[in-house]
Structures are given as C-alpha cells and as structure tokens.
PDB file of N, CA and C in Angstrom:
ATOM      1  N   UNK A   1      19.399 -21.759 -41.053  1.00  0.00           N
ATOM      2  CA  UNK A   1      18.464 -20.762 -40.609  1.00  0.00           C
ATOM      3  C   UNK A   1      19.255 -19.619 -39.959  1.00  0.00           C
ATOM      4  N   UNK A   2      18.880 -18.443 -40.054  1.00  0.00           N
ATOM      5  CA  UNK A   2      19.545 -17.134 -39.300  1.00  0.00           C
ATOM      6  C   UNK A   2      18.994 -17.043 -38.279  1.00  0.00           C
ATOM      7  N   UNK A   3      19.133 -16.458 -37.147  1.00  0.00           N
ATOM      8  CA  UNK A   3      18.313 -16.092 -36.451  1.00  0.00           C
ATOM      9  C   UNK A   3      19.340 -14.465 -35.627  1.00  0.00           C
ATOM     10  N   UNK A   4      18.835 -13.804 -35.133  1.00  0.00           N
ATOM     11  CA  UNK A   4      19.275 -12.336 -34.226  1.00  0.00           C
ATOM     12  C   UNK A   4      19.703 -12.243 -33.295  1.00  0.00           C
ATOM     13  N   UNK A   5      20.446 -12.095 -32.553  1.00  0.00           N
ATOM     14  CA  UNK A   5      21.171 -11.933 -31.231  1.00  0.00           C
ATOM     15  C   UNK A   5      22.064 -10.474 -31.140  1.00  0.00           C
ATOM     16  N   UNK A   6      21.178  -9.986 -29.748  1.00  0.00           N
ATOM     17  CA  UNK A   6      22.445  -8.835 -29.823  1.00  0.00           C
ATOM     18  C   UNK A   6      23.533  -9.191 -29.157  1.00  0.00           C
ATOM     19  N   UNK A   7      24.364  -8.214 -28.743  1.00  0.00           N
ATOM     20  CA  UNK A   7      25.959  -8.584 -28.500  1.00  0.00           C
ATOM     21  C   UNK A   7      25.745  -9.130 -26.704  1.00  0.00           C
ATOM     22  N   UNK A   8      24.578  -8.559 -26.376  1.00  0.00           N
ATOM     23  CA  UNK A   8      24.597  -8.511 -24.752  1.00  0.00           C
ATOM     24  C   UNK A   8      24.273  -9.617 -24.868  1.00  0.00           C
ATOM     25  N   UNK A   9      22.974 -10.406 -25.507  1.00  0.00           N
ATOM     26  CA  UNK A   9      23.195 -11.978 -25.101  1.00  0.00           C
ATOM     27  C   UNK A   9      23.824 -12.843 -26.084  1.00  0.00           C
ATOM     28  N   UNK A  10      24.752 -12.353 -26.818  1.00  0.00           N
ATOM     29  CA  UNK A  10      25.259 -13.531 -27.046  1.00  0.00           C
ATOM     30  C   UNK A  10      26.331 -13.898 -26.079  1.00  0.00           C
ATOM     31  N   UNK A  11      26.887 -12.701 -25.580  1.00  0.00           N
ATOM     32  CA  UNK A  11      27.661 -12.829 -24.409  1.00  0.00           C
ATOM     33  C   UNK A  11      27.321 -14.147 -23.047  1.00  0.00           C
ATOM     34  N   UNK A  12      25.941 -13.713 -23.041  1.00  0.00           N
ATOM     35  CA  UNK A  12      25.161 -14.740 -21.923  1.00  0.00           C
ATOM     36  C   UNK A  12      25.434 -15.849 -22.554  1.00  0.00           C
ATOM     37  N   UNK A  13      25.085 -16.097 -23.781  1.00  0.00           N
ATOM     38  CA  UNK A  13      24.788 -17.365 -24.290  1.00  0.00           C
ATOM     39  C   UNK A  13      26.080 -17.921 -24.604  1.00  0.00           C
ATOM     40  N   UNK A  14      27.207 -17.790 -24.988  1.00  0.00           N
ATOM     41  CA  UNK A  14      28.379 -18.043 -25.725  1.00  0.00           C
ATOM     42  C   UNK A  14      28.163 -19.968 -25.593  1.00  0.00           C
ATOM     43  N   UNK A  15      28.447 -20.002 -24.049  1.00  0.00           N
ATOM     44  CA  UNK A  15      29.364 -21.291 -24.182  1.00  0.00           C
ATOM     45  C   UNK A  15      27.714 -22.118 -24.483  1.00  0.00           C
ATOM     46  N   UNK A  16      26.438 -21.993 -24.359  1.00  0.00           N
ATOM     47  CA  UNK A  16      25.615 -22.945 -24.475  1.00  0.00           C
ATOM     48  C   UNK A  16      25.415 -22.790 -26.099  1.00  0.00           C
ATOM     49  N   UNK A  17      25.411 -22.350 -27.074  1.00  0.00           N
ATOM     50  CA  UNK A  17      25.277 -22.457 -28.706  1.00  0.00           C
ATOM     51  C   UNK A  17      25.721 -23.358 -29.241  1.00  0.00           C
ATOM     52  N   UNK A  18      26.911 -24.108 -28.616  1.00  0.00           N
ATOM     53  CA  UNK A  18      27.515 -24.962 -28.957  1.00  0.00           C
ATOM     54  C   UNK A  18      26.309 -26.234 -29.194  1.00  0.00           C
ATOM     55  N   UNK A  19      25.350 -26.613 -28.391  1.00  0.00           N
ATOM     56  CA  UNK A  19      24.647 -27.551 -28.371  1.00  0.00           C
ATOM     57  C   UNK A  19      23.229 -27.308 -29.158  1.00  0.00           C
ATOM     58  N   UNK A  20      23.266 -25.681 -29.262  1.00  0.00           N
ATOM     59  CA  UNK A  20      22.362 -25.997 -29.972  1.00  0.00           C
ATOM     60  C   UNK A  20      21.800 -24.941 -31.112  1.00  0.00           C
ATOM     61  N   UNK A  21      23.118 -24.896 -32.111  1.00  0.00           N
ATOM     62  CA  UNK A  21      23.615 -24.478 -33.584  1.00  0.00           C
ATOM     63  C   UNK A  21      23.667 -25.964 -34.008  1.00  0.00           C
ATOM     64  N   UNK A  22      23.050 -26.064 -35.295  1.00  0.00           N
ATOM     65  CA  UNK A  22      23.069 -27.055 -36.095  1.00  0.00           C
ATOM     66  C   UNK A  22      24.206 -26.668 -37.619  1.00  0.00           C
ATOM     67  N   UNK A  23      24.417 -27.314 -38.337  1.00  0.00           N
ATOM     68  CA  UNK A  23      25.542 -26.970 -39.353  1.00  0.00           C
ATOM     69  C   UNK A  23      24.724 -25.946 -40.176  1.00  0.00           C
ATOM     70  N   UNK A  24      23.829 -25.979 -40.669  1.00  0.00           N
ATOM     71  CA  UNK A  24      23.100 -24.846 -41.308  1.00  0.00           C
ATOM     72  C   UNK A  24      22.807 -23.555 -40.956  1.00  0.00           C
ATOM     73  N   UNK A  25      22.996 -23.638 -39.466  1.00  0.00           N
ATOM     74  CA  UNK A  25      22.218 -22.661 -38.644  1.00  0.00           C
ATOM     75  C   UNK A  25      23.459 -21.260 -38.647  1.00  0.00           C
ATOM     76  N   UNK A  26      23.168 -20.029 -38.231  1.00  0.00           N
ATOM     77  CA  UNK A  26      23.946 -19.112 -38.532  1.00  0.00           C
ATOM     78  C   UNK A  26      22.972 -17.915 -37.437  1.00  0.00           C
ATOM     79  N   UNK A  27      23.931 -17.170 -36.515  1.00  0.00           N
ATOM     80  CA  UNK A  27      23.158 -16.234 -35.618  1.00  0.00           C
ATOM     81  C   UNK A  27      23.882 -14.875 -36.441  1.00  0.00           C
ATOM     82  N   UNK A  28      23.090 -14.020 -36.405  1.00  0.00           N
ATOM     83  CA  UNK A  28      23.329 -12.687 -37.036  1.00  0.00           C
ATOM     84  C   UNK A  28      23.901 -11.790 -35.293  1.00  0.00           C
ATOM     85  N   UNK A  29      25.176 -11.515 -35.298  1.00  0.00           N
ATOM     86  CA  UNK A  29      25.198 -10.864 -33.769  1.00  0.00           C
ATOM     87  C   UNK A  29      25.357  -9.144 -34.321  1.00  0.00           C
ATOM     88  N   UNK A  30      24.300  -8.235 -33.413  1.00  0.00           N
ATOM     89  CA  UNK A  30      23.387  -7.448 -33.888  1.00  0.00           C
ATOM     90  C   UNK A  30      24.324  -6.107 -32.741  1.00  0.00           C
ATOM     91  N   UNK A  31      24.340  -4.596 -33.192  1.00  0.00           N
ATOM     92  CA  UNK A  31      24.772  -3.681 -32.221  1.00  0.00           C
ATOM     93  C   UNK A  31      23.781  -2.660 -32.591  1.00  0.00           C
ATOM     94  N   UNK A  32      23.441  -2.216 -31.467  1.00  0.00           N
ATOM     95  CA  UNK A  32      22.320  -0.823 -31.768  1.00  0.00           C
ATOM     96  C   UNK A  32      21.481  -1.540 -32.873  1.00  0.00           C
ATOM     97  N   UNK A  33      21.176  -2.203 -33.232  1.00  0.00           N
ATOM     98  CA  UNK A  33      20.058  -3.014 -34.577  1.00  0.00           C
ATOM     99  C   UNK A  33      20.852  -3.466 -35.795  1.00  0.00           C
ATOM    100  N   UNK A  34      22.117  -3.393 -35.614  1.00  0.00           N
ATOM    101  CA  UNK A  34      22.894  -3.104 -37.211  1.00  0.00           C
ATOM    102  C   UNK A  34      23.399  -5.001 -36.802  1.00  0.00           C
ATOM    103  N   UNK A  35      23.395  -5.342 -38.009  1.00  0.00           N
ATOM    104  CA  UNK A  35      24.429  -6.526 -37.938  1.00  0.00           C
ATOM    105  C   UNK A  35      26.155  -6.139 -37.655  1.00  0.00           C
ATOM    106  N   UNK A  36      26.966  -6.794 -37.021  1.00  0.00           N
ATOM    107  CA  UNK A  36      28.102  -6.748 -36.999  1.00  0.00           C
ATOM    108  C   UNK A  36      28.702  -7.881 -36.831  1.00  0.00           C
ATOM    109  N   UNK A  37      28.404  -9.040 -36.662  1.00  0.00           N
ATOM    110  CA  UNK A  37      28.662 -10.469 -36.943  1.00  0.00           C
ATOM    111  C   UNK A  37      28.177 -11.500 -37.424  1.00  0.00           C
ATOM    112  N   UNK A  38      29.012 -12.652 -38.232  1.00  0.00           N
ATOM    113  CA  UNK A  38      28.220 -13.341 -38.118  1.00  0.00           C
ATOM    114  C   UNK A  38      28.961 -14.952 -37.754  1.00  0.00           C
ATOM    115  N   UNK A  39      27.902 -15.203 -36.915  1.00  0.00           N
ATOM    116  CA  UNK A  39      28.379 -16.745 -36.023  1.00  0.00           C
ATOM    117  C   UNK A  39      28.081 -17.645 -36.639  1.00  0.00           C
ATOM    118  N   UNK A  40      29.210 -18.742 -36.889  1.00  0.00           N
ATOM    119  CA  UNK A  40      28.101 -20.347 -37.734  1.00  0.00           C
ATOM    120  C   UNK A  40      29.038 -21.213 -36.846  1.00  0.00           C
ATOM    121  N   UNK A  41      28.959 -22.409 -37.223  1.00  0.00           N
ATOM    122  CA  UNK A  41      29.710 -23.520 -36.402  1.00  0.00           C
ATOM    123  C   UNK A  41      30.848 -23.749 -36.971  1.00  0.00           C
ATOM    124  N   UNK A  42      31.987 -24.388 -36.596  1.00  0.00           N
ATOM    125  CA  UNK A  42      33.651 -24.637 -37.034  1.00  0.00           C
ATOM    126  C   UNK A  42      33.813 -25.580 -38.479  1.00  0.00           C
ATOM    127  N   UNK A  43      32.842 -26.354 -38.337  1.00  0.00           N
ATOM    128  CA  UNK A  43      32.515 -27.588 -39.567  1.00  0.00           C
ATOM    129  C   UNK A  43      32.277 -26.370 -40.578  1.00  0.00           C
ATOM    130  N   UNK A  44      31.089 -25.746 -40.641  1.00  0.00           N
ATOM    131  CA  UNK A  44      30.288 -24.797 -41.582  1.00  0.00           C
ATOM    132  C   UNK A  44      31.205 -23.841 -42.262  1.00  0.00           C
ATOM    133  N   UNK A  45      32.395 -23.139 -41.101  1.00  0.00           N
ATOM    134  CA  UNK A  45      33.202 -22.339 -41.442  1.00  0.00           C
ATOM    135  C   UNK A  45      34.568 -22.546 -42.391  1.00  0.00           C
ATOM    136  N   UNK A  46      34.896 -24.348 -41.928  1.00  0.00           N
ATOM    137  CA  UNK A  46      35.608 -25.046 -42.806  1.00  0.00           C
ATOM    138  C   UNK A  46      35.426 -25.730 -44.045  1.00  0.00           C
ATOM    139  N   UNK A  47      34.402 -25.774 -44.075  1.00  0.00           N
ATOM    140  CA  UNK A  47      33.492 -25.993 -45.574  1.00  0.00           C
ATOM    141  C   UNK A  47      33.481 -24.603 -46.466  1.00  0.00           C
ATOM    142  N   UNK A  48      33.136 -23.097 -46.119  1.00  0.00           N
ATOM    143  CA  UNK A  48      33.023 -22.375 -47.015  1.00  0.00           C
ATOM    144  C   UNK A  48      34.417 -21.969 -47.131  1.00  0.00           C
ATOM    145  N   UNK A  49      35.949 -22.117 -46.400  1.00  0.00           N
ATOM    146  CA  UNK A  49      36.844 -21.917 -46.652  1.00  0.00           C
ATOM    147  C   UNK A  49      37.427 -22.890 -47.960  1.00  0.00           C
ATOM    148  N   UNK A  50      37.034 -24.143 -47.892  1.00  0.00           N
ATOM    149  CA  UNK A  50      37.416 -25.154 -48.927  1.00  0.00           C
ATOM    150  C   UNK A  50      36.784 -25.024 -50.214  1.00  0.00           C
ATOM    151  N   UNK A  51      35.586 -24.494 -49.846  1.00  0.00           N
ATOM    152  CA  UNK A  51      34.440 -23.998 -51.093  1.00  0.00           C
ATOM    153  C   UNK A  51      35.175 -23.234 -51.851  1.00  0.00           C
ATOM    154  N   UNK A  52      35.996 -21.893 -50.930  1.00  0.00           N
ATOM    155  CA  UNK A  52      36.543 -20.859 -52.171  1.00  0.00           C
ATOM    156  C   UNK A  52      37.747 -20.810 -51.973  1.00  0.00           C
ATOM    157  N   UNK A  53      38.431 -21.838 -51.980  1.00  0.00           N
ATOM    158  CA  UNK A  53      39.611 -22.525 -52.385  1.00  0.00           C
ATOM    159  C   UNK A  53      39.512 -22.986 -53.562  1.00  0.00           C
ATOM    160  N   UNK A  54      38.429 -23.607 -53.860  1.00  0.00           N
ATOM    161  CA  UNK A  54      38.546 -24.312 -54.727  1.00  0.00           C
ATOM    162  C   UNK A  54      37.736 -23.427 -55.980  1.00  0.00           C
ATOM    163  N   UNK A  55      37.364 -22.443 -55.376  1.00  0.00           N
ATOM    164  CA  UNK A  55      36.549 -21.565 -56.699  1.00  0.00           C
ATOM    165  C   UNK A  55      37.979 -20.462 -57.367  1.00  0.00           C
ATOM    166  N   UNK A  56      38.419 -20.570 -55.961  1.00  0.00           N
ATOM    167  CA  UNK A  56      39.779 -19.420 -56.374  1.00  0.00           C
ATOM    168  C   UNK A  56      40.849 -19.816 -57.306  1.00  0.00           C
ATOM    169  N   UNK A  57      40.670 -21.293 -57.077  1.00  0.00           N
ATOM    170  CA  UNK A  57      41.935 -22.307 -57.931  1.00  0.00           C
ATOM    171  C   UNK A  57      41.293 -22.443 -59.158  1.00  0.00           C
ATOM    172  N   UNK A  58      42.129 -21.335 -60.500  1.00  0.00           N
ATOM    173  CA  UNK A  58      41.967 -21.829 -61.545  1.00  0.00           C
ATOM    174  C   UNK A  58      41.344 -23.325 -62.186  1.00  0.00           C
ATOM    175  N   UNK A  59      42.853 -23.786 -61.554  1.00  0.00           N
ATOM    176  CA  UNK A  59      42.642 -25.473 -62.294  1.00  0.00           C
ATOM    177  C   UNK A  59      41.899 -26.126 -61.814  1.00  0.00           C
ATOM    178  N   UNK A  60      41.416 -26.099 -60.085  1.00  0.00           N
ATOM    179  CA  UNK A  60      40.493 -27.127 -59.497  1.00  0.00           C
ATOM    180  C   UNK A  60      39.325 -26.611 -60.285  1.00  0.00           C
ATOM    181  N   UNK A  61      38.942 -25.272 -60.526  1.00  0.00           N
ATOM    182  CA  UNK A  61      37.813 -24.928 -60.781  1.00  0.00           C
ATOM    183  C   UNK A  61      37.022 -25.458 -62.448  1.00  0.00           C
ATOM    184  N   UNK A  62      38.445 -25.216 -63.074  1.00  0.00           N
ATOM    185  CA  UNK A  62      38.118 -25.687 -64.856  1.00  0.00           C
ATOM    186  C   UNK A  62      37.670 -27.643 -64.526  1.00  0.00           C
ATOM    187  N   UNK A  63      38.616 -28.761 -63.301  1.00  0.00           N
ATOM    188  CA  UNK A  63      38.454 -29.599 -62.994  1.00  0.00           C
ATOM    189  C   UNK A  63      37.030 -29.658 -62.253  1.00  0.00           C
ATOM    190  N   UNK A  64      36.243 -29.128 -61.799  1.00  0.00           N
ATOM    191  CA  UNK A  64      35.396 -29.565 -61.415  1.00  0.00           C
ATOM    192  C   UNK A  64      34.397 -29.272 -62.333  1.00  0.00           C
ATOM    193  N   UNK A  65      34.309 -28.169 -63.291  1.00  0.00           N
ATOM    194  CA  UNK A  65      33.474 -27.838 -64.305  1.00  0.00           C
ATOM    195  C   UNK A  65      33.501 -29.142 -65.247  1.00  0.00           C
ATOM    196  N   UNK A  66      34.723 -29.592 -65.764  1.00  0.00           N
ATOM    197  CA  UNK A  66      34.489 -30.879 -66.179  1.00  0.00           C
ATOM    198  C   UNK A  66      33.966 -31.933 -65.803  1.00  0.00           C
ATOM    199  N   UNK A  67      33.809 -32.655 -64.498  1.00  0.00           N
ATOM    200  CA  UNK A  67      33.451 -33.569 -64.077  1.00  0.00           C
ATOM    201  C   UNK A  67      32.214 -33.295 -63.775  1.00  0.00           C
ATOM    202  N   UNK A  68      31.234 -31.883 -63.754  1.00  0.00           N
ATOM    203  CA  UNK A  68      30.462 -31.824 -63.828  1.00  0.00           C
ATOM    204  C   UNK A  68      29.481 -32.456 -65.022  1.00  0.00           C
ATOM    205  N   UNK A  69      30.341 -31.790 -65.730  1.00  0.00           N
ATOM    206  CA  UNK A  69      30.088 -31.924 -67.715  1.00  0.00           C
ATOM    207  C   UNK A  69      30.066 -33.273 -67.567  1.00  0.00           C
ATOM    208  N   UNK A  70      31.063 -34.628 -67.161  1.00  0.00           N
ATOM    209  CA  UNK A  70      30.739 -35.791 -67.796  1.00  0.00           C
ATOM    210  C   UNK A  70      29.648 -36.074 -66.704  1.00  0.00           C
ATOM    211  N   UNK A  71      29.380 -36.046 -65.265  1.00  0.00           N
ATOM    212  CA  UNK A  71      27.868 -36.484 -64.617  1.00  0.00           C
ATOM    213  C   UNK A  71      26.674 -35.817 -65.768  1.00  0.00           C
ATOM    214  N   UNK A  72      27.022 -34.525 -65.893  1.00  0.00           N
ATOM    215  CA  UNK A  72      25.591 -34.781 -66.650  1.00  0.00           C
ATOM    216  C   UNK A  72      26.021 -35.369 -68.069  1.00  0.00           C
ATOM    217  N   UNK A  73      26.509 -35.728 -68.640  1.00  0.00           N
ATOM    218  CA  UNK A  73      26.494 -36.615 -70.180  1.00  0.00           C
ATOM    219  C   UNK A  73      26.537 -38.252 -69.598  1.00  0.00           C
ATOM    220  N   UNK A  74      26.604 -38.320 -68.363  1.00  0.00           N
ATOM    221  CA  UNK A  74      26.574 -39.858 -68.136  1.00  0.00           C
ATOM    222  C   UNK A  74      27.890 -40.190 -68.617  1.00  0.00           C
ATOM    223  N   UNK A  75      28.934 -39.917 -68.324  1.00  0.00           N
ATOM    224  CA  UNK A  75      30.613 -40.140 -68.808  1.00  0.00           C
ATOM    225  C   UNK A  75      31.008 -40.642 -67.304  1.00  0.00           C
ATOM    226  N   UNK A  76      30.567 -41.640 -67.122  1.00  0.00           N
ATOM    227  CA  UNK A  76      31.226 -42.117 -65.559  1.00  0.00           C
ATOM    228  C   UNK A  76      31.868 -43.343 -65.524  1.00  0.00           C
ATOM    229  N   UNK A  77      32.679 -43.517 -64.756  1.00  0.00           N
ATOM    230  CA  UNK A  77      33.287 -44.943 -64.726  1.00  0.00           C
ATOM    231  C   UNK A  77      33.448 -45.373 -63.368  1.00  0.00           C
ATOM    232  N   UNK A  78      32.627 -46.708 -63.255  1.00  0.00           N
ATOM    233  CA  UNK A  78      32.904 -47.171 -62.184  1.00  0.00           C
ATOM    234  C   UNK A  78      34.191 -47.552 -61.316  1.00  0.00           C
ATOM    235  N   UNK A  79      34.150 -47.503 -59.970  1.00  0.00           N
ATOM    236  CA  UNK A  79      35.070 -47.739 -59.088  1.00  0.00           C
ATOM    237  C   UNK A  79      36.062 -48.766 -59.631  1.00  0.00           C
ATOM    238  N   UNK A  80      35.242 -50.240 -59.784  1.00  0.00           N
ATOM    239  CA  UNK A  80      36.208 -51.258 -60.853  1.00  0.00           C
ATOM    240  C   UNK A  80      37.482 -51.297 -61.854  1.00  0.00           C
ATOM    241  N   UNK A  81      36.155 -50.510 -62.818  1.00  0.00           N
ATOM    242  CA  UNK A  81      37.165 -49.937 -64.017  1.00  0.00           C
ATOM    243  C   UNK A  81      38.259 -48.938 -63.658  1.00  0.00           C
ATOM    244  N   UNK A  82      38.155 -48.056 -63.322  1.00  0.00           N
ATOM    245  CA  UNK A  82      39.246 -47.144 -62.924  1.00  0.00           C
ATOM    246  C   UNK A  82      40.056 -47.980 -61.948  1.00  0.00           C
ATOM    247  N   UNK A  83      39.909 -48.530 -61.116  1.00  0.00           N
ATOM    248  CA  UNK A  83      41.063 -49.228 -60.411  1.00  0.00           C
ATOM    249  C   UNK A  83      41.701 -50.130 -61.476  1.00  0.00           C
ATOM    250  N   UNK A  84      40.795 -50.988 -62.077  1.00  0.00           N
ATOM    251  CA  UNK A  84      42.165 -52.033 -62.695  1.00  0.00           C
ATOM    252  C   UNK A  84      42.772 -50.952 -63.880  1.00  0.00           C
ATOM    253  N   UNK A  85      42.500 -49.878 -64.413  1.00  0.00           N
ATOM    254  CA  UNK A  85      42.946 -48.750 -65.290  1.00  0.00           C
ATOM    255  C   UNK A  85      44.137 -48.689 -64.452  1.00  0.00           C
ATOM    256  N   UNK A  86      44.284 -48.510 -63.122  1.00  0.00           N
ATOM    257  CA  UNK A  86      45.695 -47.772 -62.548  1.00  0.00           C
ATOM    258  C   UNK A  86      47.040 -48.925 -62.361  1.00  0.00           C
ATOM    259  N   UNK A  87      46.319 -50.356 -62.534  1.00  0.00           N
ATOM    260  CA  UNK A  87      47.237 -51.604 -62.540  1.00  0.00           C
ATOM    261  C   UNK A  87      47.932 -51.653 -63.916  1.00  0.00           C
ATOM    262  N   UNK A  88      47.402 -51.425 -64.696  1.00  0.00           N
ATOM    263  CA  UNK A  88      48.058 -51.455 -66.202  1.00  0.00           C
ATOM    264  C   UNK A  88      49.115 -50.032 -66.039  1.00  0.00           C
ATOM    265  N   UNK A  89      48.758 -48.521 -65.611  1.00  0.00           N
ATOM    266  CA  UNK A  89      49.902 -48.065 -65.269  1.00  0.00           C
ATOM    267  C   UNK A  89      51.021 -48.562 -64.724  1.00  0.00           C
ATOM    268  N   UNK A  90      51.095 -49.191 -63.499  1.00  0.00           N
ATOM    269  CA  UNK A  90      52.296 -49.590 -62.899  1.00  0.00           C
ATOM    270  C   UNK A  90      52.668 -50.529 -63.693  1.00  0.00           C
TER     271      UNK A  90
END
C-alpha cells in the first residue's frame, strides 16, 4: 500500500515506521505536494535489487524463462530423482 507523508513528518516519524511498515507497504515522502521519495522497508529493497539482477543477467534471465516453460508443460522432477541423478555423477 502507498500512503503520503511530507518531509516535516516523516522527520517526526522516522524512528517509529519501523514497527509499523509492513513488506508491501511503501510511504511516498512528499515536498511542496511533489513526490521526492520513496520509503519501503530493507527486506522489500533487497528483493527488488535481486529482482533486477536477475532481469539484467542475460543467462539467469533466458534460465528462468525456461524453468518457467517446463512448470507450465509439467516438466518437473522431483527432489528424489534429481538427487540420486547427482550420485551417478560423482
């Protein structure tokens, strides 16, 4: 959820948000009416950094397009199978 804050209270508010920003949640911090920030939580912020890491990475990206492709064709292999698959490697 977004919600508005100008700069004067987020100032007030800083150290109490902590308790009560949820991972979804996101404050728009506002000057003269204009947006000029935006606040989310440390988890939230480390998630969309890994997000476009991995959109930026060629190969992770062609790799996850595939594994998409076999969930939806039902191309899955259980935990089992793939483990004793990696014993016959060694």
């Amino acid at each position: 959820m977004v919600s508005a804050m100008t700069i004067a209270d987020a100032k007030k508010k800083i150290t109490s948000l902590e308790n009560t920003m949820s991972y979804d949640d996101t404050i728009s911090i506002t000057s003269h009416g204009k947006e000029v920030f935006a606040l989310i939580r440390w988890d939230t912020y480390e998630s969309i950094q890994e997000t476009l890491e991995i959109l930026t990475d060629e190969q992770l990206t062609k790799d996850l397009a595939e594994g998409i492709k076999q969930v939806k064709e039902n191309k899955l292999v259980d935990f089992d199978s793939f483990k004793a698959g990696l014993k016959c490697i060694q």
